[in-house]
PDB file of N, CA and C in Angstrom:
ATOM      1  N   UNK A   1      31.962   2.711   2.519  1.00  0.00           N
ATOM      2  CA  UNK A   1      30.850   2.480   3.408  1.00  0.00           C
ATOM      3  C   UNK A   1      29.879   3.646   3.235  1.00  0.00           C
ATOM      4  N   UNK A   2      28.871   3.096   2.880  1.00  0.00           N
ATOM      5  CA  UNK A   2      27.300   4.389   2.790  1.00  0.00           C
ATOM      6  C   UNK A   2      26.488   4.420   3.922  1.00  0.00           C
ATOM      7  N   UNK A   3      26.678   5.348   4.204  1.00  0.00           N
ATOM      8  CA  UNK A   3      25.474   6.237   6.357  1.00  0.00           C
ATOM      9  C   UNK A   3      24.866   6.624   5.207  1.00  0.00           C
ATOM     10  N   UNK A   4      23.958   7.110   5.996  1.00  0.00           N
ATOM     11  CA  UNK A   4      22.623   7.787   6.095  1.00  0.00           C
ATOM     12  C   UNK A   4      21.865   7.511   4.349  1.00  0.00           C
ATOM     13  N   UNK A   5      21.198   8.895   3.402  1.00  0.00           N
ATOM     14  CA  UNK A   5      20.553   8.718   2.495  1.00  0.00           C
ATOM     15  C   UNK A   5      21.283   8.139   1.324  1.00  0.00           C
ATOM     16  N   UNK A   6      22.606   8.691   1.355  1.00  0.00           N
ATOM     17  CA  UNK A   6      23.186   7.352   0.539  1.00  0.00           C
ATOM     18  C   UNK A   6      23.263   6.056   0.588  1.00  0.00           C
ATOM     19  N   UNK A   7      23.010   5.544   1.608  1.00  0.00           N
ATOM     20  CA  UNK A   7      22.779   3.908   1.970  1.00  0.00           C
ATOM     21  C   UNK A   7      21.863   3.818   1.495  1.00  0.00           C
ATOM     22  N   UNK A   8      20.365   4.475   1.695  1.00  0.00           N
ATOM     23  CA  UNK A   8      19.254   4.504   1.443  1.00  0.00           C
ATOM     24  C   UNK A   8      18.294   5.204   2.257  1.00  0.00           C
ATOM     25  N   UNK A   9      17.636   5.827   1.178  1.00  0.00           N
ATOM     26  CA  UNK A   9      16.835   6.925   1.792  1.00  0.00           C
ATOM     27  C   UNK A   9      15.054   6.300   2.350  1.00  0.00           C
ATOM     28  N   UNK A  10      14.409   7.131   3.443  1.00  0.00           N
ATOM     29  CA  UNK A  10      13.539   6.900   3.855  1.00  0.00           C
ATOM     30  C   UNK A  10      12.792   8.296   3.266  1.00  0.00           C
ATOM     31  N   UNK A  11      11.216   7.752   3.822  1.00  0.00           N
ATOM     32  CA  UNK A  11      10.608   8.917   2.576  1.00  0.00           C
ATOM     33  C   UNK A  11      10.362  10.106   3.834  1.00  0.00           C
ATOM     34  N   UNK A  12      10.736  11.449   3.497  1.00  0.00           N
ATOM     35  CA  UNK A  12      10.708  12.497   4.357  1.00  0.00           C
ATOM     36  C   UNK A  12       9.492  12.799   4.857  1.00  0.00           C
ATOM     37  N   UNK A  13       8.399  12.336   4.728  1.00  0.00           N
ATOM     38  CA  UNK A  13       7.278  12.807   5.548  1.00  0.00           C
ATOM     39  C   UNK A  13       7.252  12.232   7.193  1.00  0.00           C
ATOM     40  N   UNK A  14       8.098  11.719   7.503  1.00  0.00           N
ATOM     41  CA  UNK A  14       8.514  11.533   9.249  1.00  0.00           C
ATOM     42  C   UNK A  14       9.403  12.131   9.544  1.00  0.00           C
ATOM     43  N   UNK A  15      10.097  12.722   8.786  1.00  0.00           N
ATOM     44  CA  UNK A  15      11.251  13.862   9.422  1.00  0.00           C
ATOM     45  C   UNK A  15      12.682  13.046   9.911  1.00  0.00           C
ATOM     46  N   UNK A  16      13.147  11.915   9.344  1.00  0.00           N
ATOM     47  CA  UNK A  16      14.345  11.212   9.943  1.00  0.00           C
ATOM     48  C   UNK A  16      15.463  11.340   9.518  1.00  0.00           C
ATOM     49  N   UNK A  17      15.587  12.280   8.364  1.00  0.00           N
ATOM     50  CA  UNK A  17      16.904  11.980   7.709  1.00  0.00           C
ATOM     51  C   UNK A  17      17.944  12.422   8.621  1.00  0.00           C
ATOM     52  N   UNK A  18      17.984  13.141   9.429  1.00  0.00           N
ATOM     53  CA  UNK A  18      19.533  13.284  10.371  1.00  0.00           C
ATOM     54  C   UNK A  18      19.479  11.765  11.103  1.00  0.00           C
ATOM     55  N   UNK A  19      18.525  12.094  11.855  1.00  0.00           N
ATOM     56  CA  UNK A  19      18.811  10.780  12.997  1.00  0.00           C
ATOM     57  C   UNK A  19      18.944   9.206  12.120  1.00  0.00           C
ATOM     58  N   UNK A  20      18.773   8.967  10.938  1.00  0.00           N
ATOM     59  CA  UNK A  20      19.246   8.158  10.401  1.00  0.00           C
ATOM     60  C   UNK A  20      20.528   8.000  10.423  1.00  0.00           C
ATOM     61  N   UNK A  21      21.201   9.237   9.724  1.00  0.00           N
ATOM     62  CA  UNK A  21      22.611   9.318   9.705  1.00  0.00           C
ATOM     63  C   UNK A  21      22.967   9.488  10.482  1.00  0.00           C
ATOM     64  N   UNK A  22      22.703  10.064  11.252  1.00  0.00           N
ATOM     65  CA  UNK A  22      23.780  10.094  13.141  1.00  0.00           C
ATOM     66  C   UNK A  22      24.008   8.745  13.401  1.00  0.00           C
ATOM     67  N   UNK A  23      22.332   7.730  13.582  1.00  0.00           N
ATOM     68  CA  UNK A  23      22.899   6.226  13.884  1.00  0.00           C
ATOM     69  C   UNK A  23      23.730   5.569  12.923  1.00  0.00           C
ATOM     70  N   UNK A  24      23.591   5.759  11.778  1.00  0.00           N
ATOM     71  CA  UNK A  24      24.245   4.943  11.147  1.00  0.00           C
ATOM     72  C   UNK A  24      26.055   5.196  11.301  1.00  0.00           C
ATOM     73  N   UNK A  25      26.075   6.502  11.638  1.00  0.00           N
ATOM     74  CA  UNK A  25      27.469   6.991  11.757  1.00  0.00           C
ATOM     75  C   UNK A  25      27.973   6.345  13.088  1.00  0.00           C
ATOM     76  N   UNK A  26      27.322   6.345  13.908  1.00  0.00           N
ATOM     77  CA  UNK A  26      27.860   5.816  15.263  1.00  0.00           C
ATOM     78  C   UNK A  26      27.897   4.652  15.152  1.00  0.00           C
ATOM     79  N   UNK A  27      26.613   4.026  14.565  1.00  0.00           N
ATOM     80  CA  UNK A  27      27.446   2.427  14.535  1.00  0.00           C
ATOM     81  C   UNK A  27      28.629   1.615  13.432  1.00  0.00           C
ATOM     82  N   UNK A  28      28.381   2.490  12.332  1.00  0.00           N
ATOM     83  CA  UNK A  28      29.526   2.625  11.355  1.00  0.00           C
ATOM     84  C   UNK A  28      31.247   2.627  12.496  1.00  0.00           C
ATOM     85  N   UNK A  29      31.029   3.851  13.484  1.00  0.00           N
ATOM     86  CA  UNK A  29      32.447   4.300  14.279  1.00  0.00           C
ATOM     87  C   UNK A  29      32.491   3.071  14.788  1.00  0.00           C
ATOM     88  N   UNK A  30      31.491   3.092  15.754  1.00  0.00           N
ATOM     89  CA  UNK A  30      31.752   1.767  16.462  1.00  0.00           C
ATOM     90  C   UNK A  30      32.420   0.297  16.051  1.00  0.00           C
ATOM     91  N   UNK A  31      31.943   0.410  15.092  1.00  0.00           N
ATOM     92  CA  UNK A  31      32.529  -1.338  14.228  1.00  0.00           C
ATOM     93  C   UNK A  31      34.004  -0.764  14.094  1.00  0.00           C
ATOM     94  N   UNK A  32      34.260   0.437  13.308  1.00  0.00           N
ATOM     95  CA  UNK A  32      35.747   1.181  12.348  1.00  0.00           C
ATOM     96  C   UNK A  32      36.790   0.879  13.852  1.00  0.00           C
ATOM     97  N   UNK A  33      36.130   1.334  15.073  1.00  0.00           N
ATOM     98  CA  UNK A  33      36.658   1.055  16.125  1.00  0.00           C
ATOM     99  C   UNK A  33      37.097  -0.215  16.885  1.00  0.00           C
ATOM    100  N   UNK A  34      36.303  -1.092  16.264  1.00  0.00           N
ATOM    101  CA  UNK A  34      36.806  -2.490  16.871  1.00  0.00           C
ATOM    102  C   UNK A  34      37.679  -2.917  16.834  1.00  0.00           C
ATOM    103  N   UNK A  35      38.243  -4.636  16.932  1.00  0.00           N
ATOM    104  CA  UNK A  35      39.072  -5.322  16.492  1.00  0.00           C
ATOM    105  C   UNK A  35      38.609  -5.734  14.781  1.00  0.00           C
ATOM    106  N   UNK A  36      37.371  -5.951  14.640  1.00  0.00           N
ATOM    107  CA  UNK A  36      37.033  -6.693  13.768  1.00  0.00           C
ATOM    108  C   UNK A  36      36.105  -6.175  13.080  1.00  0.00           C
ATOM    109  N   UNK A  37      36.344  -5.837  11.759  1.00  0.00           N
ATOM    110  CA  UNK A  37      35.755  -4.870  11.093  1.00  0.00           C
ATOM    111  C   UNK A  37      34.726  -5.630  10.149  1.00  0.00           C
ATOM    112  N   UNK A  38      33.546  -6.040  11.214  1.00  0.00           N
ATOM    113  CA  UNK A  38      32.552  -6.948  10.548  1.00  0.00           C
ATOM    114  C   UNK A  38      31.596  -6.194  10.341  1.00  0.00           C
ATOM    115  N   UNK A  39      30.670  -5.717   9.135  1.00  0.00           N
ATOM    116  CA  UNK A  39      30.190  -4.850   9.125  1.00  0.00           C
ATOM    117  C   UNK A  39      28.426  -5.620   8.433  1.00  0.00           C
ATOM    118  N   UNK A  40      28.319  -7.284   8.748  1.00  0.00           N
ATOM    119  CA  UNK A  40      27.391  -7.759   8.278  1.00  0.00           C
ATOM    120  C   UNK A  40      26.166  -7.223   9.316  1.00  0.00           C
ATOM    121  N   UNK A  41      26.656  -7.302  10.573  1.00  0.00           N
ATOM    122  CA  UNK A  41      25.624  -6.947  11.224  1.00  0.00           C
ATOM    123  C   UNK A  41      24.581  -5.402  11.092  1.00  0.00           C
ATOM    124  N   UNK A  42      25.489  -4.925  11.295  1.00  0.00           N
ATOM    125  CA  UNK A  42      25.083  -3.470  10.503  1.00  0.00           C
ATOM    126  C   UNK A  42      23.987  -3.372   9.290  1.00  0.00           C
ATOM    127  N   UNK A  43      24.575  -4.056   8.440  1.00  0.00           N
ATOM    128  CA  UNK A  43      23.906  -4.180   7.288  1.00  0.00           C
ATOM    129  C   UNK A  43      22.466  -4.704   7.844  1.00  0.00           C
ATOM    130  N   UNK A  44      22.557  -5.692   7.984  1.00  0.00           N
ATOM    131  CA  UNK A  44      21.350  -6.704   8.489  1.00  0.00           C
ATOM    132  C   UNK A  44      20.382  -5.421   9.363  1.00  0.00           C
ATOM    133  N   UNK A  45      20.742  -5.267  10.483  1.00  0.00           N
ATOM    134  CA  UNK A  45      20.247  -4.145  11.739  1.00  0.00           C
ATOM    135  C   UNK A  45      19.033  -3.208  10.652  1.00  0.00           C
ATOM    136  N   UNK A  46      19.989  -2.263   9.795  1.00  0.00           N
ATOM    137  CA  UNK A  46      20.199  -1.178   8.650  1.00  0.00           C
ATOM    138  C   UNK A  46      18.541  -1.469   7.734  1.00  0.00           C
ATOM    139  N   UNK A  47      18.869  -2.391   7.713  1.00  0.00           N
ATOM    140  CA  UNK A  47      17.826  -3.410   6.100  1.00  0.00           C
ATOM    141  C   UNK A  47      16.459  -3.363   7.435  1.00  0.00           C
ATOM    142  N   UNK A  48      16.651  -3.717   8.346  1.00  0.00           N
ATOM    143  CA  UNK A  48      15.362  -3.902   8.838  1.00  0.00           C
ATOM    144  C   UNK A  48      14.532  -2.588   9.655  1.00  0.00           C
ATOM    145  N   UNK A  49      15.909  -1.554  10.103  1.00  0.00           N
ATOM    146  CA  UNK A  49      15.345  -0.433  10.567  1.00  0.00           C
ATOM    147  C   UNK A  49      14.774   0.369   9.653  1.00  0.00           C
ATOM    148  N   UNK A  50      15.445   0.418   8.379  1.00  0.00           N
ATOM    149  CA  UNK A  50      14.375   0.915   7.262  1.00  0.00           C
ATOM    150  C   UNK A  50      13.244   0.397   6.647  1.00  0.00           C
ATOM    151  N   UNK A  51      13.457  -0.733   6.705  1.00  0.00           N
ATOM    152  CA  UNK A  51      12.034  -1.304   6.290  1.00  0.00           C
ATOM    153  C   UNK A  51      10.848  -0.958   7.296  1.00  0.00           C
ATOM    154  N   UNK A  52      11.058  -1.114   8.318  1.00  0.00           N
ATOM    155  CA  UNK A  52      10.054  -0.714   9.305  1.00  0.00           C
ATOM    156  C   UNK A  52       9.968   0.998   9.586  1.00  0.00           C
ATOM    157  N   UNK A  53      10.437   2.107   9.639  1.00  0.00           N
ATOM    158  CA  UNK A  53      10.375   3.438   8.819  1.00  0.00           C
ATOM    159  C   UNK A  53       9.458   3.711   8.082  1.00  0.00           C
ATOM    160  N   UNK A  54      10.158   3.049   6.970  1.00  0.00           N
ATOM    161  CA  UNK A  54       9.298   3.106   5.457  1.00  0.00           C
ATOM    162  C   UNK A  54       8.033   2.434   5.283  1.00  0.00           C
ATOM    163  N   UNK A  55       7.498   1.492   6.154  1.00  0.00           N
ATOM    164  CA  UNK A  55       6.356   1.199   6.691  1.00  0.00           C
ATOM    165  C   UNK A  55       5.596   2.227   7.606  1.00  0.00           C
ATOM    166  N   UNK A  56       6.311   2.696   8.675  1.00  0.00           N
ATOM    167  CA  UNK A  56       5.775   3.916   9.304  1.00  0.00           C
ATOM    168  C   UNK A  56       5.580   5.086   8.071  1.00  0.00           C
ATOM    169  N   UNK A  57       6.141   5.198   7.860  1.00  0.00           N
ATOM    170  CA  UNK A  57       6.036   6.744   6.443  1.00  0.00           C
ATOM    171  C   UNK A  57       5.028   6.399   5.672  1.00  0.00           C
ATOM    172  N   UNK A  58       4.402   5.519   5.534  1.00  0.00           N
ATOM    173  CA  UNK A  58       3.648   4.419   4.552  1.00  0.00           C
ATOM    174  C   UNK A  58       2.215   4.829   5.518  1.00  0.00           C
ATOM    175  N   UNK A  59       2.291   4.245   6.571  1.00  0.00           N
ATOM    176  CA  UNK A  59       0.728   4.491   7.272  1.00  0.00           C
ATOM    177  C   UNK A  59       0.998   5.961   7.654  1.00  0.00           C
ATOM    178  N   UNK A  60       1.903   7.030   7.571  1.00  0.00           N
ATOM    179  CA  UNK A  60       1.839   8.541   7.791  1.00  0.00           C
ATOM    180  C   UNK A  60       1.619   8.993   6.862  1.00  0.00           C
ATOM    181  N   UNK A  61       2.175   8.672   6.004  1.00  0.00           N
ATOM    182  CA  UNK A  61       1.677   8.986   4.887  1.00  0.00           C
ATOM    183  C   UNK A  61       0.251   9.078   4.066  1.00  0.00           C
ATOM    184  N   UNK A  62      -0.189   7.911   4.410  1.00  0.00           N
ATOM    185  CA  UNK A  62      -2.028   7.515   3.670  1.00  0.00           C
ATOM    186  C   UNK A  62      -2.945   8.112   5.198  1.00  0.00           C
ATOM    187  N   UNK A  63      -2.035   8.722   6.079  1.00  0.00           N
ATOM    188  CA  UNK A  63      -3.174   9.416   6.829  1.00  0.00           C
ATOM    189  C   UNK A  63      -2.943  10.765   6.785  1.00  0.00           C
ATOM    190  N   UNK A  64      -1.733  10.961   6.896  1.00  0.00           N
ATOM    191  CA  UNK A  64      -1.556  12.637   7.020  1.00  0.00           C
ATOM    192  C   UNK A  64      -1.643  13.223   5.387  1.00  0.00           C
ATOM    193  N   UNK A  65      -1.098  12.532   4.356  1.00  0.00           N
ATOM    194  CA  UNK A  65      -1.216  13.465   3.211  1.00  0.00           C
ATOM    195  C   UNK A  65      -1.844  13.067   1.993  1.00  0.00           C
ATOM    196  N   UNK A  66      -3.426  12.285   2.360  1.00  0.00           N
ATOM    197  CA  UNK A  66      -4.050  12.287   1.400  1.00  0.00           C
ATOM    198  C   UNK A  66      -5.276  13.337   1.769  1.00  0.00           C
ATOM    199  N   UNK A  67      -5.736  13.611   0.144  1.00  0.00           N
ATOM    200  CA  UNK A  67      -7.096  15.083   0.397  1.00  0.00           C
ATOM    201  C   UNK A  67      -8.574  14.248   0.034  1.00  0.00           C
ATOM    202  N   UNK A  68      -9.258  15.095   0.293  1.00  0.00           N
ATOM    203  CA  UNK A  68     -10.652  14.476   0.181  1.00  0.00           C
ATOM    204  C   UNK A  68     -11.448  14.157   0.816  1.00  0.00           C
ATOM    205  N   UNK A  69     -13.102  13.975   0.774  1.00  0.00           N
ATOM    206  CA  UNK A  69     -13.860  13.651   1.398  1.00  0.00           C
ATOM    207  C   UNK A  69     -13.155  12.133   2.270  1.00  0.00           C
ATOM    208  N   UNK A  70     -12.733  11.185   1.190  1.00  0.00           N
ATOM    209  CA  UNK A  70     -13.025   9.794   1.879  1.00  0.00           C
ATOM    210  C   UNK A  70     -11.789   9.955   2.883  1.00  0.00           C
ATOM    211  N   UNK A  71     -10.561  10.823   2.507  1.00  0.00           N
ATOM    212  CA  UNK A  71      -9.318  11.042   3.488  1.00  0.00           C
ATOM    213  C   UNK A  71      -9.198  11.708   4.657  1.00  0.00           C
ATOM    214  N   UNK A  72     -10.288  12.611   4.810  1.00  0.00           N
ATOM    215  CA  UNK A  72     -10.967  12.883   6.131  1.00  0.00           C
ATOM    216  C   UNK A  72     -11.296  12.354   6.889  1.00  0.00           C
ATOM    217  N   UNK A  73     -12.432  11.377   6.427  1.00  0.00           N
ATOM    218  CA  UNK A  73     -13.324  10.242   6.800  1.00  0.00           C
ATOM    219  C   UNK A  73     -12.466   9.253   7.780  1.00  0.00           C
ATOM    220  N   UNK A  74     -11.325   8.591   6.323  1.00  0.00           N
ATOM    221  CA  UNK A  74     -10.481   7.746   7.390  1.00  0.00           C
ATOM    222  C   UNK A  74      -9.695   7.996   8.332  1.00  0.00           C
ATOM    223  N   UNK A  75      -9.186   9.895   8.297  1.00  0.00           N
ATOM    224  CA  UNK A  75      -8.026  10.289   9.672  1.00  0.00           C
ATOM    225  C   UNK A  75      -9.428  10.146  10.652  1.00  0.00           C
ATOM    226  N   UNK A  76     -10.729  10.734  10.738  1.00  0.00           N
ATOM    227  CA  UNK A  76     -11.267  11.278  11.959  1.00  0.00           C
ATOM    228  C   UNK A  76     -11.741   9.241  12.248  1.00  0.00           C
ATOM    229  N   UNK A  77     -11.825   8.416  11.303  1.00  0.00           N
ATOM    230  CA  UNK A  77     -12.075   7.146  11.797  1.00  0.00           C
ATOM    231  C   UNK A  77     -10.816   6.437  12.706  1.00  0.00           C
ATOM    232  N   UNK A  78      -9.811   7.133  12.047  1.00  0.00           N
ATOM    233  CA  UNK A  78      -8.863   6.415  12.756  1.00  0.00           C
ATOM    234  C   UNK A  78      -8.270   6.807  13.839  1.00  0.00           C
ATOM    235  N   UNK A  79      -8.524   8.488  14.164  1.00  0.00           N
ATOM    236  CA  UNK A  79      -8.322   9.002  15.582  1.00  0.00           C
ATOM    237  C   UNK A  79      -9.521   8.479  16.587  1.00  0.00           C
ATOM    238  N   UNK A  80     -10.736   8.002  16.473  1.00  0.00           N
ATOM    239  CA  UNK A  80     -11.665   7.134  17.018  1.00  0.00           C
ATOM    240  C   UNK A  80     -10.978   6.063  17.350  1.00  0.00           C
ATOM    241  N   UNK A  81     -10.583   4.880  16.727  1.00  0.00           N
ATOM    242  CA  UNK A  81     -10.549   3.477  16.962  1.00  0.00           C
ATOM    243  C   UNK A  81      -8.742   3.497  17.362  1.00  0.00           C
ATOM    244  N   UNK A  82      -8.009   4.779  17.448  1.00  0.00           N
ATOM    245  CA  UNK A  82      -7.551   4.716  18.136  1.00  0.00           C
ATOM    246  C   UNK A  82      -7.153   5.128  19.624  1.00  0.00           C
ATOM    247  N   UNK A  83      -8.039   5.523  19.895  1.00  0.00           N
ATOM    248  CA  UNK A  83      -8.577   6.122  21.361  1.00  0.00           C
ATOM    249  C   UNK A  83      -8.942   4.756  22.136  1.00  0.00           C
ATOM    250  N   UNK A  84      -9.766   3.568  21.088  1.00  0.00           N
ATOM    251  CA  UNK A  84     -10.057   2.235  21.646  1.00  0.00           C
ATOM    252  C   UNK A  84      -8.971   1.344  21.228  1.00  0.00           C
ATOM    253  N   UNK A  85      -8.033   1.765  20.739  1.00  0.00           N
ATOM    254  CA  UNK A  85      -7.040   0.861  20.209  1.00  0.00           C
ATOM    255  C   UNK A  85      -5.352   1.311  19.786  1.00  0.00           C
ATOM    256  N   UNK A  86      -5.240   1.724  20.511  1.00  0.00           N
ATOM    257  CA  UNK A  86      -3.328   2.261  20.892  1.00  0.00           C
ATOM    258  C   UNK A  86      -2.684   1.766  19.688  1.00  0.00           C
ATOM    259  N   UNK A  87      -2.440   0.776  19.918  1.00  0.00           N
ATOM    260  CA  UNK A  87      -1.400  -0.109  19.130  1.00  0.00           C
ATOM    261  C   UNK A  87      -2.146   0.737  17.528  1.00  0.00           C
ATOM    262  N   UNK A  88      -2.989   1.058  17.054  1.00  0.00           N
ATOM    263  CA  UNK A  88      -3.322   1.614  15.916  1.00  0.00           C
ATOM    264  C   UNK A  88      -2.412   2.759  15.812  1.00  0.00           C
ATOM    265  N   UNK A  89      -1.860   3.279  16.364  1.00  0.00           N
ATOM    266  CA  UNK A  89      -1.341   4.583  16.390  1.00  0.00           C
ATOM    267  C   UNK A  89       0.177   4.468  16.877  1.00  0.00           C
ATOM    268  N   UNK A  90       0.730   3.431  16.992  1.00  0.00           N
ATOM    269  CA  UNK A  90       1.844   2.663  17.473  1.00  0.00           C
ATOM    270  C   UNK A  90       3.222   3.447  16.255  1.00  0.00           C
ATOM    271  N   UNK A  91       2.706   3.385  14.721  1.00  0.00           N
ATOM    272  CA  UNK A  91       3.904   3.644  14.229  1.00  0.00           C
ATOM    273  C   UNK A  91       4.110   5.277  14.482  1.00  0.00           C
ATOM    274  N   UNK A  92       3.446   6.045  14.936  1.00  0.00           N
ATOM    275  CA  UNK A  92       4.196   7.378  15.531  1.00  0.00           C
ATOM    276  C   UNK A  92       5.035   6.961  16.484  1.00  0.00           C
ATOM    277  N   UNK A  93       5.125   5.986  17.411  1.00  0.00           N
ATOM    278  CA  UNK A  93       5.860   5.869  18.701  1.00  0.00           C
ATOM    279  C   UNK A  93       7.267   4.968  17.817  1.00  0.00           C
ATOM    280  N   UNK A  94       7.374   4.778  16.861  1.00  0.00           N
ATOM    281  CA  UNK A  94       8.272   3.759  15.625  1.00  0.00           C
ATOM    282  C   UNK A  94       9.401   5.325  15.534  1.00  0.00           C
ATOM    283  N   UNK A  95       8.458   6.149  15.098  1.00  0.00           N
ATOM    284  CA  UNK A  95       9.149   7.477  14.097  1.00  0.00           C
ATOM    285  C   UNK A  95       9.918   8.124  15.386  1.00  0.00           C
ATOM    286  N   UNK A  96       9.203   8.283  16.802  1.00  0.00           N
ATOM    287  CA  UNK A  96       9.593   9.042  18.189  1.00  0.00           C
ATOM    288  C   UNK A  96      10.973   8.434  18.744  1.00  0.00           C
ATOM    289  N   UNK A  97      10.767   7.021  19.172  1.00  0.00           N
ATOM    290  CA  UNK A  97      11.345   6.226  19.991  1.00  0.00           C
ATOM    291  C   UNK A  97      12.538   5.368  19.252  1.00  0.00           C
ATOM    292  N   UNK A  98      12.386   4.709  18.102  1.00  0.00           N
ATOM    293  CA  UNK A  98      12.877   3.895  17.135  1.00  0.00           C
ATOM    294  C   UNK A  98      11.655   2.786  17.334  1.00  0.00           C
ATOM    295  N   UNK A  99      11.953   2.439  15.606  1.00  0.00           N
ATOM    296  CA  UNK A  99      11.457   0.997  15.241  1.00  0.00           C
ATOM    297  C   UNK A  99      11.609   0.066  15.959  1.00  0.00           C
ATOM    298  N   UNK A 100      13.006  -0.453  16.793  1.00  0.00           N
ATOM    299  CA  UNK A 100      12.730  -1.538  17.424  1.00  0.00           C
ATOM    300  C   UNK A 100      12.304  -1.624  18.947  1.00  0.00           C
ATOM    301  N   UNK A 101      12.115  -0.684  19.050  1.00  0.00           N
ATOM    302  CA  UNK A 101      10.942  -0.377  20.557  1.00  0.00           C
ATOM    303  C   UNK A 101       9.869  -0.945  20.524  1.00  0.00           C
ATOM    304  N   UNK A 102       8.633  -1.395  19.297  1.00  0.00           N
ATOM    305  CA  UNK A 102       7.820  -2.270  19.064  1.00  0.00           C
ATOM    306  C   UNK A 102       7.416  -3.537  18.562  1.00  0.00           C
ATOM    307  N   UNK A 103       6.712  -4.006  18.556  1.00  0.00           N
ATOM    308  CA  UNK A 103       6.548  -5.497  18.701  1.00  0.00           C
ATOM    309  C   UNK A 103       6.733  -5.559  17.068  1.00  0.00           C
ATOM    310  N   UNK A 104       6.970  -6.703  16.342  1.00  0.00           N
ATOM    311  CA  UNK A 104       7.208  -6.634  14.907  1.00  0.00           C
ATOM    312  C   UNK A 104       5.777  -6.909  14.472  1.00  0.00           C
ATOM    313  N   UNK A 105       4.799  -7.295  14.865  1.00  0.00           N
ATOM    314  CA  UNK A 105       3.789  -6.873  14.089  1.00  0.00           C
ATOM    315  C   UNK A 105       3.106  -5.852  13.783  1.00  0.00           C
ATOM    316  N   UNK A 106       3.857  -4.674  14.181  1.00  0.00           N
ATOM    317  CA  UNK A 106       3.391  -3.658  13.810  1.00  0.00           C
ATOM    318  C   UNK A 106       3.925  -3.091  12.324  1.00  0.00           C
ATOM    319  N   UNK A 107       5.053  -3.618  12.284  1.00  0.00           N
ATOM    320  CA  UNK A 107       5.713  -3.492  10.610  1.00  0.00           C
ATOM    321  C   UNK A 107       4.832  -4.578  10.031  1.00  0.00           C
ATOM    322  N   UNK A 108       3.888  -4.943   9.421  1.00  0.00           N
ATOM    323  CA  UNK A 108       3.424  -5.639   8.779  1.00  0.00           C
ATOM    324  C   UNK A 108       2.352  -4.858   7.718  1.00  0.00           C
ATOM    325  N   UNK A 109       2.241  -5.561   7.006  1.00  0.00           N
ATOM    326  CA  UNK A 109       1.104  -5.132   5.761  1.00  0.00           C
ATOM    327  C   UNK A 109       0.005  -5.222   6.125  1.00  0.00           C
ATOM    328  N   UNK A 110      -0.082  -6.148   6.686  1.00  0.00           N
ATOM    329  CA  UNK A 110      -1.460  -6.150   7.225  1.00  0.00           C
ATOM    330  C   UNK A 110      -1.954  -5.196   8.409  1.00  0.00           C
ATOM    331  N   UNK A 111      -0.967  -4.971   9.236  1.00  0.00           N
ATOM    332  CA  UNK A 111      -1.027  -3.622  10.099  1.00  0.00           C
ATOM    333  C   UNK A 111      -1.389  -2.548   9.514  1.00  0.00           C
ATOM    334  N   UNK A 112      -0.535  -2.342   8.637  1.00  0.00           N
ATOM    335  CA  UNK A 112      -0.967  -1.251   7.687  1.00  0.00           C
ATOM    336  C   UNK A 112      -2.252  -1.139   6.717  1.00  0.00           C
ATOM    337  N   UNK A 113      -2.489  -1.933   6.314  1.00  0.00           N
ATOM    338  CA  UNK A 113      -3.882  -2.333   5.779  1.00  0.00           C
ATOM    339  C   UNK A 113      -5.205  -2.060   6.921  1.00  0.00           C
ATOM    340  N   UNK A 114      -4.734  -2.200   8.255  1.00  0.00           N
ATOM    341  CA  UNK A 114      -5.714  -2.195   9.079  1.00  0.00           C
ATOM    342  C   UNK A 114      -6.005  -0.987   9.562  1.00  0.00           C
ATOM    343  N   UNK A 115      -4.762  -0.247   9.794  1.00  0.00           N
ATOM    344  CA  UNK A 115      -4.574   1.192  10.239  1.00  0.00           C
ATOM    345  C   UNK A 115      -4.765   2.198   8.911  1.00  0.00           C
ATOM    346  N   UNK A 116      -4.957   1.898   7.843  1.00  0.00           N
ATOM    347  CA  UNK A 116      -5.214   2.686   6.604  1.00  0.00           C
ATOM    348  C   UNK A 116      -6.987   2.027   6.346  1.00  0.00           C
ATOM    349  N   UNK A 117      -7.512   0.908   6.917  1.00  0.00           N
ATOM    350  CA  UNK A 117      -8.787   1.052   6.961  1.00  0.00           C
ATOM    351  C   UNK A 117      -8.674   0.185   5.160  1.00  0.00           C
ATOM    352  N   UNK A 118      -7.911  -0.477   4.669  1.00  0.00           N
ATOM    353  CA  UNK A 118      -8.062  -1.389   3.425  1.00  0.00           C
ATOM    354  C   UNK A 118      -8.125  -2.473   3.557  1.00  0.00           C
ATOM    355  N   UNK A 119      -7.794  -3.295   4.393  1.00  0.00           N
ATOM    356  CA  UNK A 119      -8.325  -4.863   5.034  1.00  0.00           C
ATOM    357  C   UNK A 119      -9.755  -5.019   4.820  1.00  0.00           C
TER     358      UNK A 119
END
């Protein structure tokens, strides 16, 4: 059984790699602990909490660590329209709280497209 970056890694510019592996370890115990050592769910859970992560790291990423005139442009545009628009700024509360604290359209491409200002 593979926890944390051996299962699969998320990209370090959100800072998760422990708390990955802590959850994954506890729910890893938890199942090892049962009667029934079904471990599909996990998997399933696993596949989608990273995907949505790695979507957050994705819009932290194209705001916090690109350089340049136009990469300026889009952080100070996007600290604007999110002052009028929360949910723009939603996948920090993904990286804080966990991923499934928010609505699933916020893992979307097109979210991201919107919050990176490429739509």
């Amino acid at each position: 059984m593979l926890v944390g970056d051996a299962a699969g890694w998320n990209d370090p510019i959100v800072g998760l790699g422990l708390s990955i592996t802590y959850r994954d370890v506890r729910i890893v115990s938890d199942i090892l602990a049962s009667d029934t050592w079904d471990f599909a769910p996990y998997a399933e859970e696993r596949a989608e909490r990273l995907r949505r992560l790695r979507l957050a790291a994705k819009i932290t990423s194209g705001l916090d660590a690109e350089f340049g005139e136009a990469a300026k442009a889009r952080r100070r545009h996007h600290f604007e329209k999110t002052a009028e628009d929360p949910m723009l700024g939603a996948h920090g509360f993904a990286v804080m709280a966990g991923p499934e604290t928010l609505p699933a359209e916020i893992f979307t491409e097109a979210h991201a497209a919107r919050v990176l200002e490429t739509a």
